[in-house]
C-alpha atoms as a PDB file:
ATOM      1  CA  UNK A   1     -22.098  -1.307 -15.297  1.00  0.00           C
ATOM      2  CA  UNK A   2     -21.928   2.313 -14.372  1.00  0.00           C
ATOM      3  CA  UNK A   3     -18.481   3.837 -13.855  1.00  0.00           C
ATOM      4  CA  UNK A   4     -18.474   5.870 -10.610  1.00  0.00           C
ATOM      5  CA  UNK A   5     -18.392   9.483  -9.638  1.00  0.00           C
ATOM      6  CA  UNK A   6     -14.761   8.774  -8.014  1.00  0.00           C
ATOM      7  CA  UNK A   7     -14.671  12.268  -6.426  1.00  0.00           C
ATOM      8  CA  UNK A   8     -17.927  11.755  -4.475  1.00  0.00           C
ATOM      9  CA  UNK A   9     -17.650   8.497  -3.323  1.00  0.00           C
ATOM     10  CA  UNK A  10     -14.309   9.189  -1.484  1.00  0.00           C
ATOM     11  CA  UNK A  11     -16.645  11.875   0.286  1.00  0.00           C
ATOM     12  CA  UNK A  12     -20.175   9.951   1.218  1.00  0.00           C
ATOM     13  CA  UNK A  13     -17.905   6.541   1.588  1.00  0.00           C
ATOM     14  CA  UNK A  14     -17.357   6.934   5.353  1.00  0.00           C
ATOM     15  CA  UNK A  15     -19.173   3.365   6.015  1.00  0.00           C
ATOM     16  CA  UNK A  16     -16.937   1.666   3.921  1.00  0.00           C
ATOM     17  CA  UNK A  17     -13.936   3.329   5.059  1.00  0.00           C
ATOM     18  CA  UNK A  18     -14.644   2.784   8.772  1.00  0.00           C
ATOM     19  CA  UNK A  19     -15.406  -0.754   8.126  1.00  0.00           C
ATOM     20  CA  UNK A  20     -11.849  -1.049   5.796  1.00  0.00           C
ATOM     21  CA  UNK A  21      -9.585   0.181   8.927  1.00  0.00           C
ATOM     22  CA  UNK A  22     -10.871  -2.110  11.041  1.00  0.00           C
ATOM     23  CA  UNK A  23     -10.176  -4.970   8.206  1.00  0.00           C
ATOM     24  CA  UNK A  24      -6.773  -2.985   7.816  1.00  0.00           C
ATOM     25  CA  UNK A  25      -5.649  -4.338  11.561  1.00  0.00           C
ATOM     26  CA  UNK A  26      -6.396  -8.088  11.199  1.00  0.00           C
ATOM     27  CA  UNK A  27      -3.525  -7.817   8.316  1.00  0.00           C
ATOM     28  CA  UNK A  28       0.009  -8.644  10.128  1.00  0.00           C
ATOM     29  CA  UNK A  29       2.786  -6.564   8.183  1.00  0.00           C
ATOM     30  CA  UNK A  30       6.235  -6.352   9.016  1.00  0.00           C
ATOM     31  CA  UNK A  31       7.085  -3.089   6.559  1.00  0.00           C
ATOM     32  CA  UNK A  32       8.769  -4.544   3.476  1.00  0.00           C
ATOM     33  CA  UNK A  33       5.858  -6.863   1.496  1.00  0.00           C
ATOM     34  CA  UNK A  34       4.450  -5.994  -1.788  1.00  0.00           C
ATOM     35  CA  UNK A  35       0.525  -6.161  -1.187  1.00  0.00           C
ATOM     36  CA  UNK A  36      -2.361  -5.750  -3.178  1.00  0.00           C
ATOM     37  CA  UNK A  37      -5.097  -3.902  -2.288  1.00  0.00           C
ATOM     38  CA  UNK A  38      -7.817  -5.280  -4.712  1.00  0.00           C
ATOM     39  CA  UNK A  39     -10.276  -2.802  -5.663  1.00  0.00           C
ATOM     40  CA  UNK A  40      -8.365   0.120  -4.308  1.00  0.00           C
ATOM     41  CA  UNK A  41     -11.395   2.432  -5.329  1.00  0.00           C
ATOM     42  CA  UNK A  42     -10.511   6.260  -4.442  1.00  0.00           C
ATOM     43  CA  UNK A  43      -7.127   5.308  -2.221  1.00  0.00           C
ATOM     44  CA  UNK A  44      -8.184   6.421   1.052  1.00  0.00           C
ATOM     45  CA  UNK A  45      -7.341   3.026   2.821  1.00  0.00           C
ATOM     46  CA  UNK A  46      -4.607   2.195   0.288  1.00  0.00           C
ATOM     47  CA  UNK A  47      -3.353   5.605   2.238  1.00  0.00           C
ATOM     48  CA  UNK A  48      -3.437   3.507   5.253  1.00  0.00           C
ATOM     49  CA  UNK A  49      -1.601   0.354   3.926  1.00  0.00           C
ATOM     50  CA  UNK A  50       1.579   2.223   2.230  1.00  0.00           C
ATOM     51  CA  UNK A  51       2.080   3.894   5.750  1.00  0.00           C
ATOM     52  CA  UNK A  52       2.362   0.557   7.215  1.00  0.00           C
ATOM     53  CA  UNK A  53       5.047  -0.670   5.010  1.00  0.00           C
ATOM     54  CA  UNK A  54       7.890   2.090   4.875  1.00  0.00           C
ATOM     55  CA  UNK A  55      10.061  -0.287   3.087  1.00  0.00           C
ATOM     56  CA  UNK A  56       7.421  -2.226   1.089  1.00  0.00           C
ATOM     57  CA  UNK A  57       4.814  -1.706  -1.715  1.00  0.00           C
ATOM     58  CA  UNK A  58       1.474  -1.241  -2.849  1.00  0.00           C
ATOM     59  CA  UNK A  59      -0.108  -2.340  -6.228  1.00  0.00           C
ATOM     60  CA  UNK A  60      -3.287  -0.017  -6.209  1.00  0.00           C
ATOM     61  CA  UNK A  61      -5.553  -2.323  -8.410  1.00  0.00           C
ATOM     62  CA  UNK A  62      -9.470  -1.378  -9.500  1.00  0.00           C
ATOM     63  CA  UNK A  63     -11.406  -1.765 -12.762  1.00  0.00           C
ATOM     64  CA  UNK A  64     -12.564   1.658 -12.969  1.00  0.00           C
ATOM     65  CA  UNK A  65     -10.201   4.079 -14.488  1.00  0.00           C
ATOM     66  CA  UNK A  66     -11.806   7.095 -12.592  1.00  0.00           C
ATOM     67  CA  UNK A  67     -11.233   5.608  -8.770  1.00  0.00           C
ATOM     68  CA  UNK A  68      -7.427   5.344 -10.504  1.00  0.00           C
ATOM     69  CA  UNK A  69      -7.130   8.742 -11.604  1.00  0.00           C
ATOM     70  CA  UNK A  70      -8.391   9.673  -7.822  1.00  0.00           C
ATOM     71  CA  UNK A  71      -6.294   7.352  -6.240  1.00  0.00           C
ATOM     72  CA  UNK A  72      -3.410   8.266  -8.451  1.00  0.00           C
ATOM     73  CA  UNK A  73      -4.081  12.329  -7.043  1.00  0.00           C
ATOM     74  CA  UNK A  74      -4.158  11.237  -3.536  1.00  0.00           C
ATOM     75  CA  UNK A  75      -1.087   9.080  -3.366  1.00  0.00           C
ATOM     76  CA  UNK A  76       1.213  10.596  -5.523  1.00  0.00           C
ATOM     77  CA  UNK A  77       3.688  11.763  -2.573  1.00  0.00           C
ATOM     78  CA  UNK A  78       4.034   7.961  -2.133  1.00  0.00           C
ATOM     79  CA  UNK A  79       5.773   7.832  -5.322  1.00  0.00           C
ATOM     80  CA  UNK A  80       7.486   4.367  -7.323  1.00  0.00           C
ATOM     81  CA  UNK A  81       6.340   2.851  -3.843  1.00  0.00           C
ATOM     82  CA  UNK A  82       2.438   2.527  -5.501  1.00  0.00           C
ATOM     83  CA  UNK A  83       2.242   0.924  -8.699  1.00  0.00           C
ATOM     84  CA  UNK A  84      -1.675   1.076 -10.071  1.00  0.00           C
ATOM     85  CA  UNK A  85      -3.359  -1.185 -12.329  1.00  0.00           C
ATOM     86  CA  UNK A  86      -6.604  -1.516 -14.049  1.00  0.00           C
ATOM     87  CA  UNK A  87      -7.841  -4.526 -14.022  1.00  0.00           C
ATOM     88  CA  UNK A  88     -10.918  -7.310 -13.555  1.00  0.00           C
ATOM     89  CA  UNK A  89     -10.507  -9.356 -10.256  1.00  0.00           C
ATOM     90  CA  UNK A  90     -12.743 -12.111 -12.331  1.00  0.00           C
ATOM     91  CA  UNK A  91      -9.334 -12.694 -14.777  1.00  0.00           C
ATOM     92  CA  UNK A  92      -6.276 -10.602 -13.126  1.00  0.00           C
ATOM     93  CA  UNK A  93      -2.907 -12.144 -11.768  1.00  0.00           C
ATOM     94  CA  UNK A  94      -0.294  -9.917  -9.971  1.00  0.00           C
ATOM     95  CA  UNK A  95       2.904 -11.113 -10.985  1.00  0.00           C
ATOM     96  CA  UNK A  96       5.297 -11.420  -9.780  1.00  0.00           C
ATOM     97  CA  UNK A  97       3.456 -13.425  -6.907  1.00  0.00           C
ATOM     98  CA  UNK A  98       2.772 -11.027  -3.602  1.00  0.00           C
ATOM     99  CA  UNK A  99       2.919 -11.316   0.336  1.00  0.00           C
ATOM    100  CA  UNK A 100      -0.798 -10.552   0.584  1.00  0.00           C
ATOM    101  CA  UNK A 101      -3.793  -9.344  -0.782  1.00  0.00           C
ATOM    102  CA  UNK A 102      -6.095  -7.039   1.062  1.00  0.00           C
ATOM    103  CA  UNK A 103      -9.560  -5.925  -0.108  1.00  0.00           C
ATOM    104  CA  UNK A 104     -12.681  -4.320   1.500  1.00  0.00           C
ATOM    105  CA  UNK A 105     -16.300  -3.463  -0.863  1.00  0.00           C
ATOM    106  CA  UNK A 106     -15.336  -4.833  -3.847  1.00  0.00           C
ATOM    107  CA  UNK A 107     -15.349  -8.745  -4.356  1.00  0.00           C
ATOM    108  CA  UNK A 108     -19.300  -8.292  -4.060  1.00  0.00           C
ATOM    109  CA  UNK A 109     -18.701  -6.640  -7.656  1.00  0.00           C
ATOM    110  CA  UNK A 110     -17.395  -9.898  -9.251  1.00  0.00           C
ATOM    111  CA  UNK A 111     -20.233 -12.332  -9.886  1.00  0.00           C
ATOM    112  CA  UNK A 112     -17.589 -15.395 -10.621  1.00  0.00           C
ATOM    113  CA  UNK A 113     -16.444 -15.841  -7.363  1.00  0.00           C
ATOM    114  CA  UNK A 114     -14.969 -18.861  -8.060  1.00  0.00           C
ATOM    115  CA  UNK A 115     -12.597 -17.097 -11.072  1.00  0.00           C
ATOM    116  CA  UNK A 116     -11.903 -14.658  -8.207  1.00  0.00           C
ATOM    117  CA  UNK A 117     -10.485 -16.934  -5.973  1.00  0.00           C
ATOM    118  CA  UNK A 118      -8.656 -18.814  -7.937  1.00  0.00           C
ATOM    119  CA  UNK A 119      -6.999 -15.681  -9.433  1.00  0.00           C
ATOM    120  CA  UNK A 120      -6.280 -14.179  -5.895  1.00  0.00           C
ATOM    121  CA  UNK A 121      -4.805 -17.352  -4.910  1.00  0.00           C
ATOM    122  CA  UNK A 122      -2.364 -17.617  -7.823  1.00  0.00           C
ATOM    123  CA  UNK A 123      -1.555 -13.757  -6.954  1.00  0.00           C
ATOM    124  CA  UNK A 124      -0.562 -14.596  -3.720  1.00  0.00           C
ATOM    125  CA  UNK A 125       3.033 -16.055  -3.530  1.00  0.00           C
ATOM    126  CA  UNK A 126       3.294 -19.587  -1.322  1.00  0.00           C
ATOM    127  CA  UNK A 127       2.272 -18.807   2.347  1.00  0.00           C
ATOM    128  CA  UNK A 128       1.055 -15.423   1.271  1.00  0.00           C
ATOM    129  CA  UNK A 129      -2.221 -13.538   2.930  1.00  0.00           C
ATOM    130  CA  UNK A 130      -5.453 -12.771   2.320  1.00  0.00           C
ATOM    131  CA  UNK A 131      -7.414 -10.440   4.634  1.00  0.00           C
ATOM    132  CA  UNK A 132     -10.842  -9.346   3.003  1.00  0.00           C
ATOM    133  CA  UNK A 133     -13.989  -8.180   3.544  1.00  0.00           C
ATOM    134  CA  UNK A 134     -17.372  -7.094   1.228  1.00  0.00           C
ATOM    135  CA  UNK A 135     -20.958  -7.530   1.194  1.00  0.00           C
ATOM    136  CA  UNK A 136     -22.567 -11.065   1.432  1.00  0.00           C
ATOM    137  CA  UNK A 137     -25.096 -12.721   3.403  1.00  0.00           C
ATOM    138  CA  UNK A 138     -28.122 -10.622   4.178  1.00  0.00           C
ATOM    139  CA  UNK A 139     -26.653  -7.627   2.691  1.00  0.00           C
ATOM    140  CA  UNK A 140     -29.436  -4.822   2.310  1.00  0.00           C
ATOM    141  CA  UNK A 141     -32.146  -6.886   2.117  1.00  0.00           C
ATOM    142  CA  UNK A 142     -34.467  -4.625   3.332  1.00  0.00           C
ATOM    143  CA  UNK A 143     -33.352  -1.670   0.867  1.00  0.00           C
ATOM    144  CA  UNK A 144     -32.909  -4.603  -2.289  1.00  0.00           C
ATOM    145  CA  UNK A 145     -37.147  -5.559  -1.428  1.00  0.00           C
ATOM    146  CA  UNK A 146     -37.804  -1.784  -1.744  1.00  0.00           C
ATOM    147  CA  UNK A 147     -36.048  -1.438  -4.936  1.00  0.00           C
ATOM    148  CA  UNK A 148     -37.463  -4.974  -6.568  1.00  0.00           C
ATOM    149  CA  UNK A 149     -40.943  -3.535  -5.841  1.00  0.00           C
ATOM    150  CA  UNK A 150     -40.118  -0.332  -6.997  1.00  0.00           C
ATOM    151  CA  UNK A 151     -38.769  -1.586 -10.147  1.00  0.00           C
ATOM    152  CA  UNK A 152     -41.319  -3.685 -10.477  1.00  0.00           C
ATOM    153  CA  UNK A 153     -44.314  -0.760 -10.597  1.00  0.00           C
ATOM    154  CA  UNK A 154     -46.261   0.678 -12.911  1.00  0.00           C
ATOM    155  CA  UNK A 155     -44.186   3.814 -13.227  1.00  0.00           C
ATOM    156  CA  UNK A 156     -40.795   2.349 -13.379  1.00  0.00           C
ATOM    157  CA  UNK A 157     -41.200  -1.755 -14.865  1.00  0.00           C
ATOM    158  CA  UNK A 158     -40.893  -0.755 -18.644  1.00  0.00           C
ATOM    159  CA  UNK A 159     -37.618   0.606 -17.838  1.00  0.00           C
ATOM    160  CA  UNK A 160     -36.030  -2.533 -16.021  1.00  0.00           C
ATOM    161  CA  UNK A 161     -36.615  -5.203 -18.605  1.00  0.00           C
ATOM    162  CA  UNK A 162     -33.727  -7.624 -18.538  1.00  0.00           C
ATOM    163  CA  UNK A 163     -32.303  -5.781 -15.637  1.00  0.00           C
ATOM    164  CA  UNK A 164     -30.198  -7.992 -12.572  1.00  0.00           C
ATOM    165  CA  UNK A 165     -28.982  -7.087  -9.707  1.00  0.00           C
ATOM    166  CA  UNK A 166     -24.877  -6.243 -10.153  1.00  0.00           C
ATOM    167  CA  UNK A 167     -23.638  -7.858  -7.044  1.00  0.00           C
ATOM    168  CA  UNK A 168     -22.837 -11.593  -5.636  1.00  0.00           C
ATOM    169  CA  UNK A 169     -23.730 -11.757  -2.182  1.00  0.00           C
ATOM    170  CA  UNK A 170     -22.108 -14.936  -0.735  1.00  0.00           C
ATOM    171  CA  UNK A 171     -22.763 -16.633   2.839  1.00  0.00           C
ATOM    172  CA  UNK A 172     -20.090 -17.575   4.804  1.00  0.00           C
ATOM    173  CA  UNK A 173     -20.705 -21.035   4.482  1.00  0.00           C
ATOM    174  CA  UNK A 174     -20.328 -21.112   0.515  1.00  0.00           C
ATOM    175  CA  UNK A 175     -17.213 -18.844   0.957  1.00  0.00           C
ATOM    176  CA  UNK A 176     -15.208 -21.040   3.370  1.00  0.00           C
ATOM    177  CA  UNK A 177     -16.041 -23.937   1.412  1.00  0.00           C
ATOM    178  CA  UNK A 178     -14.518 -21.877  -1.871  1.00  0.00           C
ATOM    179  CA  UNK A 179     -11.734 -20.368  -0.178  1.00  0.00           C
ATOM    180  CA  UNK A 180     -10.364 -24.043   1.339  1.00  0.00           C
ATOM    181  CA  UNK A 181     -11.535 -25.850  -2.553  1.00  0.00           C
ATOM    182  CA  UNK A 182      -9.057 -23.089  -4.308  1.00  0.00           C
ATOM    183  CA  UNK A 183      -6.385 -24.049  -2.142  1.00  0.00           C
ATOM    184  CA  UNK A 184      -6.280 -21.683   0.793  1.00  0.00           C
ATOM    185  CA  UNK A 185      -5.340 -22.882   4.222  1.00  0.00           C
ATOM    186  CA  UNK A 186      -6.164 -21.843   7.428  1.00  0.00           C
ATOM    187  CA  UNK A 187      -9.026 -20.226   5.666  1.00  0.00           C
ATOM    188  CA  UNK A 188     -12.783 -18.381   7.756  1.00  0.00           C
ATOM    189  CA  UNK A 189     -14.998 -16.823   6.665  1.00  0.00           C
ATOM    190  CA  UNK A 190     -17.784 -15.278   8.320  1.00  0.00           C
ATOM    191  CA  UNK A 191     -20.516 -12.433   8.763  1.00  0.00           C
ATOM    192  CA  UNK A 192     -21.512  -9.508  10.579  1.00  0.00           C
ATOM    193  CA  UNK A 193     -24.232  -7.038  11.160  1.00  0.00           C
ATOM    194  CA  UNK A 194     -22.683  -3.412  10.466  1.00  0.00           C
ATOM    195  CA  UNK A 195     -25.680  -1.385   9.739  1.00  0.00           C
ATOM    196  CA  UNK A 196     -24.912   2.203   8.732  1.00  0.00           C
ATOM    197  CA  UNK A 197     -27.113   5.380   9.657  1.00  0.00           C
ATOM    198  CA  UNK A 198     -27.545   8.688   7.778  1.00  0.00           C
ATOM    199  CA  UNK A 199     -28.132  12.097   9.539  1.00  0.00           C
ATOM    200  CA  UNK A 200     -30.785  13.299   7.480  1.00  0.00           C
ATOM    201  CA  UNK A 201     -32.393  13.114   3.898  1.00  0.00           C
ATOM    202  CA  UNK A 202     -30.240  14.914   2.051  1.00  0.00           C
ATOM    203  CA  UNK A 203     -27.387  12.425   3.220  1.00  0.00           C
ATOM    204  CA  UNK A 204     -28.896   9.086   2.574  1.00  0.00           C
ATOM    205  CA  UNK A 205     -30.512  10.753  -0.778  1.00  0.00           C
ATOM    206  CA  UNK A 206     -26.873  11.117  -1.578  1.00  0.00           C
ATOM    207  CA  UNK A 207     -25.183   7.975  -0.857  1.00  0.00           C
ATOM    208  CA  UNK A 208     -28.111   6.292  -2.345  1.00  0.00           C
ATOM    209  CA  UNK A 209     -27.675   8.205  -5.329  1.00  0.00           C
ATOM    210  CA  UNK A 210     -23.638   7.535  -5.636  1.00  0.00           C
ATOM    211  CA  UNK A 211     -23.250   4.034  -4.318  1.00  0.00           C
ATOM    212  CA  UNK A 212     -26.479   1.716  -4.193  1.00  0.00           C
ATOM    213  CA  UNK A 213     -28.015   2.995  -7.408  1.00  0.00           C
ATOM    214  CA  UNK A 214     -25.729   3.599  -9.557  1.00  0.00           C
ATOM    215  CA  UNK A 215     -26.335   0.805 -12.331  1.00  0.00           C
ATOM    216  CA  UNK A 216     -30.311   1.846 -11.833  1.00  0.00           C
ATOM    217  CA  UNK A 217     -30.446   5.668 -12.259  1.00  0.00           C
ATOM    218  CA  UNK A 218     -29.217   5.548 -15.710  1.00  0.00           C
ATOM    219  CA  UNK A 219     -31.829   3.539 -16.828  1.00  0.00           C
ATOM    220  CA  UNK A 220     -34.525   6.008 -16.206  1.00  0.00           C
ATOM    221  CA  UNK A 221     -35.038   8.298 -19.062  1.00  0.00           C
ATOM    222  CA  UNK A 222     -34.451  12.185 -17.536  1.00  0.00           C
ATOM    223  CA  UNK A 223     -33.688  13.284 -13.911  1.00  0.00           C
ATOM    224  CA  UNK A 224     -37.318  13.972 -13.181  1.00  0.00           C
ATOM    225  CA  UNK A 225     -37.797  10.039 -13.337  1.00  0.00           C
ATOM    226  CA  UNK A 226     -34.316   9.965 -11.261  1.00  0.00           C
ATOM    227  CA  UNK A 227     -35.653  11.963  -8.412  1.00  0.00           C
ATOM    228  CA  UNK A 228     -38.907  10.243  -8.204  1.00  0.00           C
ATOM    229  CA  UNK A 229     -37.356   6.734  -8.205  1.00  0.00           C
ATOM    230  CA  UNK A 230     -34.741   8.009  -5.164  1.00  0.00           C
ATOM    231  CA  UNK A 231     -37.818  10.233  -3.613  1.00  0.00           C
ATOM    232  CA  UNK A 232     -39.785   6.958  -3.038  1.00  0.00           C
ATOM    233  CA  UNK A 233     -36.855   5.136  -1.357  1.00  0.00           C
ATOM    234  CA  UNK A 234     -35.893   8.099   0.961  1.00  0.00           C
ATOM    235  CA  UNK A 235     -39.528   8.561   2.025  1.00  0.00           C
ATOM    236  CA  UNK A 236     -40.108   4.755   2.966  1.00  0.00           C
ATOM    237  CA  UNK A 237     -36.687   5.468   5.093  1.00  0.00           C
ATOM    238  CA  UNK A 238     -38.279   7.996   6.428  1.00  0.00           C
ATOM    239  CA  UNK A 239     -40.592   5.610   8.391  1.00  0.00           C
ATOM    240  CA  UNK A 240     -38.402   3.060   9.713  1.00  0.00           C
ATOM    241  CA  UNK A 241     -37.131   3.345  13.154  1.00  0.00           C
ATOM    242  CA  UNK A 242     -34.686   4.223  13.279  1.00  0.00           C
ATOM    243  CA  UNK A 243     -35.174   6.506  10.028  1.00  0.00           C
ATOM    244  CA  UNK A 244     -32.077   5.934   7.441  1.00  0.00           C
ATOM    245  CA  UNK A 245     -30.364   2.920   8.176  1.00  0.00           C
ATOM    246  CA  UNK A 246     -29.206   0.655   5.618  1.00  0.00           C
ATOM    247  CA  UNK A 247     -29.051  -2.561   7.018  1.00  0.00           C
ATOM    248  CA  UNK A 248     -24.853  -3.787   5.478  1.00  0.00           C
ATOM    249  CA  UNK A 249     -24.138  -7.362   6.321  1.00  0.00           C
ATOM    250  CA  UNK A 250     -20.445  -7.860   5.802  1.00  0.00           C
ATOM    251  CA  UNK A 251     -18.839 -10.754   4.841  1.00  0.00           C
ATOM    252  CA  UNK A 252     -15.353 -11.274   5.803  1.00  0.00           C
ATOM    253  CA  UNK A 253     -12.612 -13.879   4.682  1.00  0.00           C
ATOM    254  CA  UNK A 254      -9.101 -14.821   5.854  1.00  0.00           C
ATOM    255  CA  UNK A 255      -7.193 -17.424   4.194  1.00  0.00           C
ATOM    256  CA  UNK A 256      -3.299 -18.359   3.312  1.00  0.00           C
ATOM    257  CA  UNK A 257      -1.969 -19.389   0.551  1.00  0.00           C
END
């Protein structure tokens, strides 16, 4: 998998960090817990959480060692009151145990969800939270049709042998049914619709480029190749109506331990 460009991604990710804050306030803190945010990317809504607990702490966790280094930049005022660790969510366990876990876009990056759950449970001291949300369900199915026919061309198949898709996308059913089999309790899960709309071209080019695409780009052989592959999907979403809109299907999850 591609590691990201950690500097742009905290600047096209407004979707994601809209979505987060709104994740953020179904989390009841009362100031002093230790939480995890899992998958902690560039820190923006890890910002968020440490001002919410002025006597607690944060363990900033993510498997990619440039969103730390960003994170690390932004949060550094915070101080001994942010701990960051790289790790996979697929094998990790905070110790000691935590008060909750909190996570938003990133548990549709770990394709054993069952080794997720089971590791976010164990994190999670006895009674502890978790308040999540990612991708699952429906997510970008229009976009993920464009780019299995587009791999699938003439011009582009000889350079996607082998290739799969590097996300889980769950349903709510399958989730609920995890979450309460790993030991959860009053544990829901469910979807929603939160399609996100670009300005203009060079906008959804961009995000495209940073987010979506990431584990494709690099396996075309020069940039020329690059552009052409993005060119294609920014001219088909130039046609819908409304023009670039990527149709995100979120998947969120509340359970205790």
């Amino acid at each position: 998998m591609a590691d990201w460009n950690a500097e742009v991604y905290a600047r096209v990710s407004a979707p994601q960090f809209e979505w987060g804050q709104r994740v953020l306030e179904r989390l009841p803190l009362a100031g002093d817990e230790t939480v995890v945010d899992a998958g902690c990317g560039a820190g923006r809504l890890t910002e968020l959480l440490v001002k919410r607990l002025p006597r607690g702490r944060v363990v900033a966790l993510d498997a990619s060692a440039v969103m730390l280094v960003e994170a690390r930049s932004r949060l550094a005022r915070f101080g001994e009151q942010v701990t960051f660790v790289r790790a996979d969510l697929a094998t990790h366990v905070e110790r000691p145990p935590v008060d909750a876990v909190f996570s938003t876009a990133t548990f549709h990056w770990v394709l054993d969800h069952d080794a997720l759950f089971a590791g976010l449970h164990a994190t999670l001291r006895s009674g502890g939270l978790l308040v999540a949300q990612w991708g699952g369900g429906a997510n970008l199915a229009r976009l993920r049709a464009r780019t299995a026919s587009l791999r699938a061309s003439e011009a582009f198949a000889r350079y996607f042998g082998g290739f799969r898709e590097p996300w889980h996308y769950a349903s709510a059913e399958e989730t609920q049914a995890r979450l309460v089999r790993t030991g959860f309790v009053d544990a829901k899960a469910w979807l929603e619709p939160a399609p996100a709309r670009f300005d203009d071209p060079a906008s959804y080019r961009e995000f495209l480029t940073h987010v979506i695409l990431r584990d494709e780009l690099p396996r075309l052989p020069d940039d020329e190749a690059r552009r052409s592959y993005v060119d294609a999907l920014v001219d088909l979403a130039s046609r819908d109506d409304p023009p670039f809109v990527l149709d995100y299907c979120r998947l969120n999850a509340d359970g205790r331990a």
